[in-house]
N, C-alpha and C. Protein backbone atom coordinates (compact mmCIF):
# COMPACT_ATOMS: atom_id res chain seq x y z
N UNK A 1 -36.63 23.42 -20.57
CA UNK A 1 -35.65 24.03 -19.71
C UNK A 1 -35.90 23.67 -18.25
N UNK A 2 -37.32 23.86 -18.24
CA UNK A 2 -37.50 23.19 -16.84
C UNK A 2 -36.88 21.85 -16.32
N UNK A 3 -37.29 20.84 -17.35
CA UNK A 3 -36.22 19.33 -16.94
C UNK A 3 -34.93 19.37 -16.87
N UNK A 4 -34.35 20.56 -17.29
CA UNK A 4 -32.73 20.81 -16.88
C UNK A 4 -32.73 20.85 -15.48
N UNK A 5 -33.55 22.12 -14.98
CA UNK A 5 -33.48 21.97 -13.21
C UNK A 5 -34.02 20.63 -12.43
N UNK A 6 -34.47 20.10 -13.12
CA UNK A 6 -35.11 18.86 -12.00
C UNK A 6 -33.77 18.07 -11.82
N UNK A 7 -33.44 17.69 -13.52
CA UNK A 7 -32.38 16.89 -13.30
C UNK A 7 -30.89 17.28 -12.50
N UNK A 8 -30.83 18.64 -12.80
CA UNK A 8 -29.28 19.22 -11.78
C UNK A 8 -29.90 18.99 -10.25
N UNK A 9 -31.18 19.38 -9.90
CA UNK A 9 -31.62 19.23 -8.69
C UNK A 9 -31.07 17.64 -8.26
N UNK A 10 -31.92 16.91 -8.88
CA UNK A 10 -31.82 14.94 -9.03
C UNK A 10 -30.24 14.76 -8.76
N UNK A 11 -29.37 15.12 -9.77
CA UNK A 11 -27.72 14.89 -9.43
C UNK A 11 -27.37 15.34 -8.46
N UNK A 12 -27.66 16.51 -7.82
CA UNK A 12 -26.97 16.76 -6.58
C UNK A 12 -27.90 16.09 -5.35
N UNK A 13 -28.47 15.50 -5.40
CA UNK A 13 -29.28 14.81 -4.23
C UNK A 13 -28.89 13.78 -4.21
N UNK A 14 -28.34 13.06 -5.31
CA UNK A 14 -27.74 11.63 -5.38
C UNK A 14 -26.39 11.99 -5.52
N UNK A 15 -25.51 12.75 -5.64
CA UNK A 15 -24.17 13.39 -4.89
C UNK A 15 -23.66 13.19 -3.88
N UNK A 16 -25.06 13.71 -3.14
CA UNK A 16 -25.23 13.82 -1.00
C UNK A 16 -25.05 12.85 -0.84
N UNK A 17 -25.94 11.81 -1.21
CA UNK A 17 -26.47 10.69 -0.60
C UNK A 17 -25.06 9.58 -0.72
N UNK A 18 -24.39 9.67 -2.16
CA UNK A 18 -23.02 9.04 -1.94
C UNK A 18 -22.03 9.57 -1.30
N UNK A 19 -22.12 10.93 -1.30
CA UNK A 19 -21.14 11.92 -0.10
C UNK A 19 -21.33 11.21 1.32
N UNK A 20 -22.80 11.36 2.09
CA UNK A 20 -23.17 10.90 3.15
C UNK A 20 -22.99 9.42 3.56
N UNK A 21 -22.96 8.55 2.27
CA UNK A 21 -22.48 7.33 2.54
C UNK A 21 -21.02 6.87 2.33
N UNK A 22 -20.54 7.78 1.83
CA UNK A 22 -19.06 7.48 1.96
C UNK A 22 -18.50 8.28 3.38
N UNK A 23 -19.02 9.13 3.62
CA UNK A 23 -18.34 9.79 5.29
C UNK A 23 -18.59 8.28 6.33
N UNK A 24 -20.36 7.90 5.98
CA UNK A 24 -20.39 7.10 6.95
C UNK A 24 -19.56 5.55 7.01
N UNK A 25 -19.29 5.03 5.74
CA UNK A 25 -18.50 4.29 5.87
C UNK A 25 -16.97 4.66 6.68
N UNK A 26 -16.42 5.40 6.18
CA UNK A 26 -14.58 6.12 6.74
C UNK A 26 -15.50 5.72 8.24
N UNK A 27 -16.01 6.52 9.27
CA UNK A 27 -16.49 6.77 10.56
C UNK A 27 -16.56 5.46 11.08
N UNK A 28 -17.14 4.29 10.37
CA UNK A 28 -17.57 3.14 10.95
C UNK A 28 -16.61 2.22 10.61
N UNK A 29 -15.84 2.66 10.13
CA UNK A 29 -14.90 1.50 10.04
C UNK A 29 -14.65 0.61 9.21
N UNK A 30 -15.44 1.03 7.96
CA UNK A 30 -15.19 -0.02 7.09
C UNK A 30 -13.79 -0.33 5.66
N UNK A 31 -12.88 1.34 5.73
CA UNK A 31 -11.66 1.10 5.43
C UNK A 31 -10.48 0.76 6.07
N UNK A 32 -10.68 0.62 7.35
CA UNK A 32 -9.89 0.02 8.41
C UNK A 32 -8.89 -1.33 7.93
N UNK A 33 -7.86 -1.68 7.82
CA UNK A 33 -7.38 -2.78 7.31
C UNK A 33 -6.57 -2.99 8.48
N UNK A 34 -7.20 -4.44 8.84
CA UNK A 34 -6.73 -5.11 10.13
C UNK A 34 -5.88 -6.13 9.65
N UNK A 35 -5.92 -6.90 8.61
CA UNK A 35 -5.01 -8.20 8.39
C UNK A 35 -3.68 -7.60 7.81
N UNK A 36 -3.33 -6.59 6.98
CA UNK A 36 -2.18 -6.40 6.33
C UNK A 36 -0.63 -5.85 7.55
N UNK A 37 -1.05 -5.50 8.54
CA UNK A 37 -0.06 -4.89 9.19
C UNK A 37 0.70 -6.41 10.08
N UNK A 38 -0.33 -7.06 10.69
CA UNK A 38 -0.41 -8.28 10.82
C UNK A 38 0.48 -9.15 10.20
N UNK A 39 0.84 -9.48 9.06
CA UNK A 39 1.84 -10.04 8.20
C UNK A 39 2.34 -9.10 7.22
N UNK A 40 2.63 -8.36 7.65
CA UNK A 40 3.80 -7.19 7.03
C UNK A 40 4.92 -7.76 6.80
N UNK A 41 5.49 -7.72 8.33
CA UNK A 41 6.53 -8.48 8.79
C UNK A 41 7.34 -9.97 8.03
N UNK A 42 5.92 -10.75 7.46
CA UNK A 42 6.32 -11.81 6.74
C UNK A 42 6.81 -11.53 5.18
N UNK A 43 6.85 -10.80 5.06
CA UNK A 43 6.66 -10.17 3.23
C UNK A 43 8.16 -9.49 3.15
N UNK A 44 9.26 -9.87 2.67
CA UNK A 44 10.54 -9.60 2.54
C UNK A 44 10.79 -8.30 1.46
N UNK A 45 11.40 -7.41 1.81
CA UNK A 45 11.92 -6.01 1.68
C UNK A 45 12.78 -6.47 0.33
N UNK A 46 12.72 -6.89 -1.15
CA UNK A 46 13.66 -7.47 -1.80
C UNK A 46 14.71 -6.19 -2.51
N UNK A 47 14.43 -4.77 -1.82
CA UNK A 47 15.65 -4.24 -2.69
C UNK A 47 16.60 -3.82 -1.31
N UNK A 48 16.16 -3.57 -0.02
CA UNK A 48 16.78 -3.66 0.76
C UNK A 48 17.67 -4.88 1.35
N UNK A 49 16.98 -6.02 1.23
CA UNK A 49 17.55 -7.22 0.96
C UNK A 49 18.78 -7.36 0.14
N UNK A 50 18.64 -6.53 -0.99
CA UNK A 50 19.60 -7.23 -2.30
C UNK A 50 20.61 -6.39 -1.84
N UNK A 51 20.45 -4.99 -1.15
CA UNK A 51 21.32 -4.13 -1.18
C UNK A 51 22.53 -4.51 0.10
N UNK A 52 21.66 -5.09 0.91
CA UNK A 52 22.06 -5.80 2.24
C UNK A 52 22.99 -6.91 1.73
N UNK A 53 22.99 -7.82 1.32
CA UNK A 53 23.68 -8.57 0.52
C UNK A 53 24.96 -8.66 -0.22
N UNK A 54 24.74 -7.45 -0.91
CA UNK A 54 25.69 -6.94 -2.32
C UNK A 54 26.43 -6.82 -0.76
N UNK A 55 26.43 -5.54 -0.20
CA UNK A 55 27.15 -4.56 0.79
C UNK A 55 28.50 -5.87 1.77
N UNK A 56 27.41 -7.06 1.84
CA UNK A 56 28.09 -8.08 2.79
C UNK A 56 28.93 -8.64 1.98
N UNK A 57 28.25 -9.17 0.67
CA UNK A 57 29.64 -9.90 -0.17
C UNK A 57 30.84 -8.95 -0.66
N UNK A 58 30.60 -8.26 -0.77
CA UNK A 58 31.58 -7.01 -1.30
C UNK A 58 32.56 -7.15 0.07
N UNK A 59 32.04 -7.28 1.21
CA UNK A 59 32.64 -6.72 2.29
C UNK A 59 33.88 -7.77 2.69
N UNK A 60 32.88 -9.14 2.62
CA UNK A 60 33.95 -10.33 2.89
C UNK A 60 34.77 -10.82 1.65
N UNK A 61 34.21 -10.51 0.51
CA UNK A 61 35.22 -10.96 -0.41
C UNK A 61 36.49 -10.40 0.12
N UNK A 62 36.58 -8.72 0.03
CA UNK A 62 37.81 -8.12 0.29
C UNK A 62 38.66 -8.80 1.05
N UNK A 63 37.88 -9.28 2.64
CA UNK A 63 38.87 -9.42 3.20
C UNK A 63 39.31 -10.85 3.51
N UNK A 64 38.40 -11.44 2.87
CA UNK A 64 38.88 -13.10 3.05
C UNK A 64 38.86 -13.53 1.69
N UNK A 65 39.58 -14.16 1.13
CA UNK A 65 39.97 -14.33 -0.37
C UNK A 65 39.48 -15.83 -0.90
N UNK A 66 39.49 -16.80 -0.19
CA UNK A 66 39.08 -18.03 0.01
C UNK A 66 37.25 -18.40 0.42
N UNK A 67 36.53 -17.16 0.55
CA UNK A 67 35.39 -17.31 1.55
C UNK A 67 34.32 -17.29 0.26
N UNK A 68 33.86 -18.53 0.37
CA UNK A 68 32.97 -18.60 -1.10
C UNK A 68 31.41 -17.83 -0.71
N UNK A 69 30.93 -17.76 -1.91
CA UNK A 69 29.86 -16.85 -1.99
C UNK A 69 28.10 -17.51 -1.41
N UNK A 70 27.85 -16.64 -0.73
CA UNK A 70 26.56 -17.47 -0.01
C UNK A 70 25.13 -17.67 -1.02
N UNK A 71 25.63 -16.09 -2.36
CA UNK A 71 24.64 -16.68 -3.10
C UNK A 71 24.76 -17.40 -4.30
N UNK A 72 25.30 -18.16 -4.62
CA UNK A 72 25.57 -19.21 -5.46
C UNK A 72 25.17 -20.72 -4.41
């Protein structure tokens, strides 16, 4: 019964120690993501895109009857 307490003792000391090293990572900076915001911008929105699209061909078909389709 006694090696029950050593070992609950043992787990929660190695608990801390990944507790304490995961605070200190967040603090120092090491989940920080510097490259993704950076080329965000390059990475295309494809349902806003499609929706953008639909909305335009829909728009000019109506009113020009002759005006062929940009995505074909």
């Amino acid at each position: 019964m006694s090696v029950l307490w050593v070992l609950v003792g043992f787990s929660i000391l190695v608990a801390a120690g990944f507790l304490a090293a995961y605070i200190w990572a967040v603090r120092s900076g090491q989940y920080d993501d510097k490259y993704t915001p950076s080329v965000r911008i390059l990475f295309e929105d494809r349902n806003n895109s499609a929706n953008i699209d639909e909305s335009e061909r829909t728009e000019g078909s109506e009113e020009d009857g002759d005006a062929e389709d940009p995505v074909r």
